[in-house]
C-alpha atoms as a PDB file:
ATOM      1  CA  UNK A   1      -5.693 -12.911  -9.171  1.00  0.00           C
ATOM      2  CA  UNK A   2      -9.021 -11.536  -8.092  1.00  0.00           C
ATOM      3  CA  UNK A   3      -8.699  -9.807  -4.527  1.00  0.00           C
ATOM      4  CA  UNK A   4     -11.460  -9.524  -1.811  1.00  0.00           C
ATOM      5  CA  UNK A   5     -13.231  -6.036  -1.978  1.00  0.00           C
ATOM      6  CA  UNK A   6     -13.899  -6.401   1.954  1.00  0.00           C
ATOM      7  CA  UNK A   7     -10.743  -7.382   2.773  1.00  0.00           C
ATOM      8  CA  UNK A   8      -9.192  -3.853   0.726  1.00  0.00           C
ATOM      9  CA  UNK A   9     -11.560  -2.184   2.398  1.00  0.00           C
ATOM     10  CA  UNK A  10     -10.653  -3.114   6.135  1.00  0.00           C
ATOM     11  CA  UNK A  11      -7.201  -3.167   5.004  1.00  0.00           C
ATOM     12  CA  UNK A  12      -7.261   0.839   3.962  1.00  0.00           C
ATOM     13  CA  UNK A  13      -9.267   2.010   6.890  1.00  0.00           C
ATOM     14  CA  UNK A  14      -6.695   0.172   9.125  1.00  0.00           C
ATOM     15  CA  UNK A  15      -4.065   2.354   7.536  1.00  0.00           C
ATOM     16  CA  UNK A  16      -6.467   5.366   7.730  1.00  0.00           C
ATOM     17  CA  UNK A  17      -6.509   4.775  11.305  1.00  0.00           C
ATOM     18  CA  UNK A  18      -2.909   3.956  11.467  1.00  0.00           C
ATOM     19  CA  UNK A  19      -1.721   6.995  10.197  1.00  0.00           C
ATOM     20  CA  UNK A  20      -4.627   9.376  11.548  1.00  0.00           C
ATOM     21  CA  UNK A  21      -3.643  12.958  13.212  1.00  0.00           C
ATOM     22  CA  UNK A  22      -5.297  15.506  14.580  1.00  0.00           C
ATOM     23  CA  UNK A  23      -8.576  13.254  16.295  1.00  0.00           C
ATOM     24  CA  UNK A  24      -9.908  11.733  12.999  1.00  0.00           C
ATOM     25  CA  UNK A  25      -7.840  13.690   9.825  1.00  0.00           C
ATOM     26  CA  UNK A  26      -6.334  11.699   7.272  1.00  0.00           C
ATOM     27  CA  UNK A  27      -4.291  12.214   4.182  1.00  0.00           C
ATOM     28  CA  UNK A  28      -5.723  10.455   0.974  1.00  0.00           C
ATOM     29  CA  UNK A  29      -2.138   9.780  -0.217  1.00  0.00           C
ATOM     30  CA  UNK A  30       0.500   7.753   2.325  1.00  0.00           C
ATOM     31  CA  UNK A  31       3.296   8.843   4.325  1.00  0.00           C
ATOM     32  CA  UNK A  32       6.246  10.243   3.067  1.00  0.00           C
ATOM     33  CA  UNK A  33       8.033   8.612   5.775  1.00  0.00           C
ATOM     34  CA  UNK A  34       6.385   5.245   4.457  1.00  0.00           C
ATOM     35  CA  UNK A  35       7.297   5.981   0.766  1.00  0.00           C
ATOM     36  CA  UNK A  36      10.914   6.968   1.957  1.00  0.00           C
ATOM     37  CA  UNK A  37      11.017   3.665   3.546  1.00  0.00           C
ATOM     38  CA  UNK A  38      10.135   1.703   0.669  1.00  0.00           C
ATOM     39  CA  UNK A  39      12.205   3.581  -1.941  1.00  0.00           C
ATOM     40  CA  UNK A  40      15.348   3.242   0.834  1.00  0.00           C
ATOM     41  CA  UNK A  41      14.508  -0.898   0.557  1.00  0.00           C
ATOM     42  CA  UNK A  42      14.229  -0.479  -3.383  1.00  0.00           C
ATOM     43  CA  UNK A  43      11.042  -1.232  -3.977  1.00  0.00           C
ATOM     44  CA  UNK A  44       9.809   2.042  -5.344  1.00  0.00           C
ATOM     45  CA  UNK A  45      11.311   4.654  -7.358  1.00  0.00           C
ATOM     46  CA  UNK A  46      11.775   7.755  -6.000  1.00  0.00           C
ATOM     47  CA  UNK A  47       8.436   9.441  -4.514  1.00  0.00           C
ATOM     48  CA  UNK A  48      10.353  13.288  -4.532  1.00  0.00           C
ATOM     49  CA  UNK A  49       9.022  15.556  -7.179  1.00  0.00           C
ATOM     50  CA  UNK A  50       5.667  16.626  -8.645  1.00  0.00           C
ATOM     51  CA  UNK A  51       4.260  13.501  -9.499  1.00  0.00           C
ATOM     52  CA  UNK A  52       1.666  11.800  -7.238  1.00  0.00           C
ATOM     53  CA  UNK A  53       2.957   8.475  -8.751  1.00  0.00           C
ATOM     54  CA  UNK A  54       5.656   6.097  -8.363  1.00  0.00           C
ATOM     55  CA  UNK A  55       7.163   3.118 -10.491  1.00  0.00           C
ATOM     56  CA  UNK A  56       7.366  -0.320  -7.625  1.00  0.00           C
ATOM     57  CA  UNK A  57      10.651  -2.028  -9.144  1.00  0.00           C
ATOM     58  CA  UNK A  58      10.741  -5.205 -10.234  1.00  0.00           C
ATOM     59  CA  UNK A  59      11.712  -6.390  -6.795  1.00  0.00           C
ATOM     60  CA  UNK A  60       9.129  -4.150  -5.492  1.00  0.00           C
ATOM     61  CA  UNK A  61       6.378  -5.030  -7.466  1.00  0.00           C
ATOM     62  CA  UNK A  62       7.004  -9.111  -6.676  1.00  0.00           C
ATOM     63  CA  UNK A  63       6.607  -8.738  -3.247  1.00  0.00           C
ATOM     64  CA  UNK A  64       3.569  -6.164  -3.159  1.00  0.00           C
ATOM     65  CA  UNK A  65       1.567  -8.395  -5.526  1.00  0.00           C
ATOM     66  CA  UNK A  66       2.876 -11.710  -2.928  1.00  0.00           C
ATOM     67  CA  UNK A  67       1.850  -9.603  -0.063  1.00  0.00           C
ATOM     68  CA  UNK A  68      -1.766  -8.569  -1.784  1.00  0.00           C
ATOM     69  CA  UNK A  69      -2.492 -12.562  -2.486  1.00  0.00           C
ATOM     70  CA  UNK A  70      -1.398 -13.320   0.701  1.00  0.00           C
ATOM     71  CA  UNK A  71      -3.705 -10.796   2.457  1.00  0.00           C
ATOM     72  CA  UNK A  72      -6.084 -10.273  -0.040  1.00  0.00           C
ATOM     73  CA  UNK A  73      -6.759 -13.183  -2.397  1.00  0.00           C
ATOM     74  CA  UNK A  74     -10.159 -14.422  -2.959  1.00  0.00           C
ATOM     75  CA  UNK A  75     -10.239 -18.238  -1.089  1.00  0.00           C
ATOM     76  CA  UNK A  76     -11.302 -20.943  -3.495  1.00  0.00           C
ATOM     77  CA  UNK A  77     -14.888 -21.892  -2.503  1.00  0.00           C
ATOM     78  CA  UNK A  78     -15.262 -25.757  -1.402  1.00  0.00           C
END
């Protein structure tokens, strides 16, 4: 699946914005409270510790790559 550069792009600024503090800072990384969230649904393996990675699980991973087609996937061209 190819995705739509643009459509990433608007998509992470929105979540820049989203989670913005202090007039205009952002962290580069998400929320803990997001990555709580979605290791609480299963989705992700833990995000505690010293790594600044996660694993999604194989429930996890199905619906993020659904959810990036869905949002994100290149239109056929007529």
């Amino acid at each position: 699946m190819e995705y739509d550069e643009a459509e990433l792009q608007e998509a992470v600024l929105a979540l820049l914005g989203a989670f913005e503090f202090e007039s205009g800072r952002v962290w580069k990384r998400y929320p803990f409270s997001v990555m709580e969230a979605f290791h609480e649904q299963g989705w992700i393996t833990d995000p505690h510790g010293r790594h600044e990675s996660v694993y999604l699980t194989e429930e996890g991973l199905l619906k993020a790559k659904a959810l990036a087609a869905k949002h994100f996937g290149k239109k056929p061209k007529l």
